[in-house]
C-alpha atoms as a PDB file:
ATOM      1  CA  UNK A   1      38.088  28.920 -15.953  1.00  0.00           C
ATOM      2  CA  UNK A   2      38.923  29.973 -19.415  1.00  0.00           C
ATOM      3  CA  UNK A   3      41.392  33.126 -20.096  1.00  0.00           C
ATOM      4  CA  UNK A   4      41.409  35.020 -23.407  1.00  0.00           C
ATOM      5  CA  UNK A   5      44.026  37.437 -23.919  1.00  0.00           C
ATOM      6  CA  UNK A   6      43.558  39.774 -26.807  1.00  0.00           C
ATOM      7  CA  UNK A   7      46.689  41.748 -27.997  1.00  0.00           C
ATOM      8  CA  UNK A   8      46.394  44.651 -30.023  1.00  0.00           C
ATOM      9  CA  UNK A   9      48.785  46.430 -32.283  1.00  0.00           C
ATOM     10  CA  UNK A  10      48.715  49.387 -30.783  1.00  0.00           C
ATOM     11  CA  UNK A  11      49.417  47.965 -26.985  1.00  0.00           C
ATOM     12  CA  UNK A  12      51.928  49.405 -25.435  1.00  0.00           C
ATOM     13  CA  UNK A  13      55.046  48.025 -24.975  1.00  0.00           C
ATOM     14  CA  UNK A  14      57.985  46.985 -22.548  1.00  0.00           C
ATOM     15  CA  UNK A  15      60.253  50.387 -22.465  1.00  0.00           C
ATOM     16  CA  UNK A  16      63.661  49.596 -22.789  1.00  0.00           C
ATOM     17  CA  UNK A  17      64.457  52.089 -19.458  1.00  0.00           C
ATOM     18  CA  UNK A  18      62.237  48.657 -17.589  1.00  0.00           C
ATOM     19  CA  UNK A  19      63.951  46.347 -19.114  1.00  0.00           C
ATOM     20  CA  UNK A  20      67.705  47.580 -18.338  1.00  0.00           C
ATOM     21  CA  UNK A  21      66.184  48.508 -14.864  1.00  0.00           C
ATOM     22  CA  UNK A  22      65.243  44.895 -14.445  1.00  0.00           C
ATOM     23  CA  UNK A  23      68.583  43.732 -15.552  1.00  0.00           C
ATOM     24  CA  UNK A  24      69.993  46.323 -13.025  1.00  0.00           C
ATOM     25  CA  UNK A  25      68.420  44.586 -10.481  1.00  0.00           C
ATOM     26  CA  UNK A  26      69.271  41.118 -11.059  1.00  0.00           C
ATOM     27  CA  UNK A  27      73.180  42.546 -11.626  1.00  0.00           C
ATOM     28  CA  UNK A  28      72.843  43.596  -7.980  1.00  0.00           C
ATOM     29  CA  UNK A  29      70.980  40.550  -6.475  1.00  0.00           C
ATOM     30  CA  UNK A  30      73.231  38.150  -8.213  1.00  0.00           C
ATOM     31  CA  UNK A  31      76.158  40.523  -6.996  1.00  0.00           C
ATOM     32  CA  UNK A  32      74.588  40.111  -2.940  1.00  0.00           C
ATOM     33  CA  UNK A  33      74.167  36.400  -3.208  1.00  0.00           C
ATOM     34  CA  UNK A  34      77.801  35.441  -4.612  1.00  0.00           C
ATOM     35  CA  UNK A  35      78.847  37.427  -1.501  1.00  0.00           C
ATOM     36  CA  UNK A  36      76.791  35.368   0.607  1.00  0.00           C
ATOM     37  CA  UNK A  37      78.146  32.424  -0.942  1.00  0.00           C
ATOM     38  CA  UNK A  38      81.879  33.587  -0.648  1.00  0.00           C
ATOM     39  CA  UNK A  39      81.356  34.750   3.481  1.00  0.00           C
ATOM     40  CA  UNK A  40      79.380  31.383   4.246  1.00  0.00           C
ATOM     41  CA  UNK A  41      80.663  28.469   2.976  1.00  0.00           C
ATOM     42  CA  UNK A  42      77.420  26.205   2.182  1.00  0.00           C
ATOM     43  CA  UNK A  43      74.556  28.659   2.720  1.00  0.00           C
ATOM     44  CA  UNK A  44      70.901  27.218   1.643  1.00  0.00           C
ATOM     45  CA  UNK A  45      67.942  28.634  -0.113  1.00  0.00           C
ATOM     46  CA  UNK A  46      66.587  29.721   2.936  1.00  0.00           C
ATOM     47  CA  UNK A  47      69.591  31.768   4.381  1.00  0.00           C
ATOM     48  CA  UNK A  48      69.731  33.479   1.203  1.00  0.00           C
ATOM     49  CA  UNK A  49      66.758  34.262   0.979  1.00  0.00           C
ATOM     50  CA  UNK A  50      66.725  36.070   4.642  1.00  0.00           C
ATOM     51  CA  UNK A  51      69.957  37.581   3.823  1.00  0.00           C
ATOM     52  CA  UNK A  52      68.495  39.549   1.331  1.00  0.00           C
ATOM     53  CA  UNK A  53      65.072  40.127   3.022  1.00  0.00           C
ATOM     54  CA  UNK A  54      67.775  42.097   5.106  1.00  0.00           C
ATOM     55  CA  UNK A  55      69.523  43.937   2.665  1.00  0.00           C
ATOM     56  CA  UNK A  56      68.503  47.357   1.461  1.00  0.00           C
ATOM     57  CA  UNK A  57      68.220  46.656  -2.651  1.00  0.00           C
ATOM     58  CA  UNK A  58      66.815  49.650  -4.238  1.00  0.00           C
ATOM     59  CA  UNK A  59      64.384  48.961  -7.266  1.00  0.00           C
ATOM     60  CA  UNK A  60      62.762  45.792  -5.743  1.00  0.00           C
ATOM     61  CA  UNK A  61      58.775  45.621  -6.441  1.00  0.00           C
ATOM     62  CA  UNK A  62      56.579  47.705  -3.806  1.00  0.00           C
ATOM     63  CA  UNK A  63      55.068  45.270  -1.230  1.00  0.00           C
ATOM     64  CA  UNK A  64      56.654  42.637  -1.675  1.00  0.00           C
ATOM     65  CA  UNK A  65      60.257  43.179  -1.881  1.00  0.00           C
ATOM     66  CA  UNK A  66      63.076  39.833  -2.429  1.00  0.00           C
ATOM     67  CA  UNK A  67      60.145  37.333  -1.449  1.00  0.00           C
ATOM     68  CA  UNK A  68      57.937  38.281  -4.222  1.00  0.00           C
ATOM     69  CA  UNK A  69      60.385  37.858  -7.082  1.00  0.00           C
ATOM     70  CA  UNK A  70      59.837  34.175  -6.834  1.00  0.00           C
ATOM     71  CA  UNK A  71      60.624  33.344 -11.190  1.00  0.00           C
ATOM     72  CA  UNK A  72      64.421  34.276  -9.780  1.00  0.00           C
ATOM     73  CA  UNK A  73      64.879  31.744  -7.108  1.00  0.00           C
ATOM     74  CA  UNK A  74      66.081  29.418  -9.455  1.00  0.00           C
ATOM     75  CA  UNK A  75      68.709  31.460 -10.981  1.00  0.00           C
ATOM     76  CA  UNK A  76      69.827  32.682  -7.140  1.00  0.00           C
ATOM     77  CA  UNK A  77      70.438  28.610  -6.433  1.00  0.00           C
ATOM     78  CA  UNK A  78      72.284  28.986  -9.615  1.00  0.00           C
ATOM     79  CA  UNK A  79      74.505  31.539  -8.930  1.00  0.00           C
ATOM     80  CA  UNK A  80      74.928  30.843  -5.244  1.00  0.00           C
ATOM     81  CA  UNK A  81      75.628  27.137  -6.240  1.00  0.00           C
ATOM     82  CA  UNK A  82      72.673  25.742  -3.760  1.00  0.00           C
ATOM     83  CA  UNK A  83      71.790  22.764  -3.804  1.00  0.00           C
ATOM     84  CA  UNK A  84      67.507  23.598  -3.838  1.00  0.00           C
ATOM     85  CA  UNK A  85      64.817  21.585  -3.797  1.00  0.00           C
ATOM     86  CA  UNK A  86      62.907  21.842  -7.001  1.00  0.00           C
ATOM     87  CA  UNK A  87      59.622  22.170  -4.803  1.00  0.00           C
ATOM     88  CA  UNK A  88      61.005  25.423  -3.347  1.00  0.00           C
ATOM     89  CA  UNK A  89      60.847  27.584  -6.659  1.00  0.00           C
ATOM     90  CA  UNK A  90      58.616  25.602  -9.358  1.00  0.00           C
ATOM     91  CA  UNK A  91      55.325  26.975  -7.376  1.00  0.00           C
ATOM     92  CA  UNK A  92      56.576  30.301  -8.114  1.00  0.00           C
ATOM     93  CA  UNK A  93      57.587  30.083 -11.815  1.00  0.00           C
END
């Protein structure tokens, strides 16, 4: 299967209000999951994960919620200083 993507000049573009939104969100994510990390001492990917499926984080995409912002599970690891398995979040990215 071949893709073509054709970009015009006249496309719209990313708003700046979605862009600080996103950052917004990743602020308070990344704020959730160093708390996780500080209140259990050697949490994995998969605790964290559930953790936040439980958490009410305003701004998170419709229908999906934490699970479907998958390009971030590498940065959460990151932050929460897990030790993940690089087959857990390079499907997703």
């Amino acid at each position: 299967i071949s893709i073509i993507i054709v970009c015009f000049p006249g496309a719209p573009q990313v708003s700046q209000e979605a862009l600080q939104q996103e950052a917004e969100l990743e602020q308070q994510i990344d704020m959730k999951v160093e708390g996780t990390a500080d209140n259990f001492p050697d949490p994995d990917l998969i605790y964290v994960i559930k953790f936040l499926a439980a958490e009410e984080i305003p701004g998170l995409p419709p229908g999906g919620g934490i699970t479907i912002i998958c390009s971030s599970w590498k940065r959460l690891c990151n932050a929460a200083h897990l030790h993940c398995h690089v087959i857990l979040y390079t499907s997703c990215i």
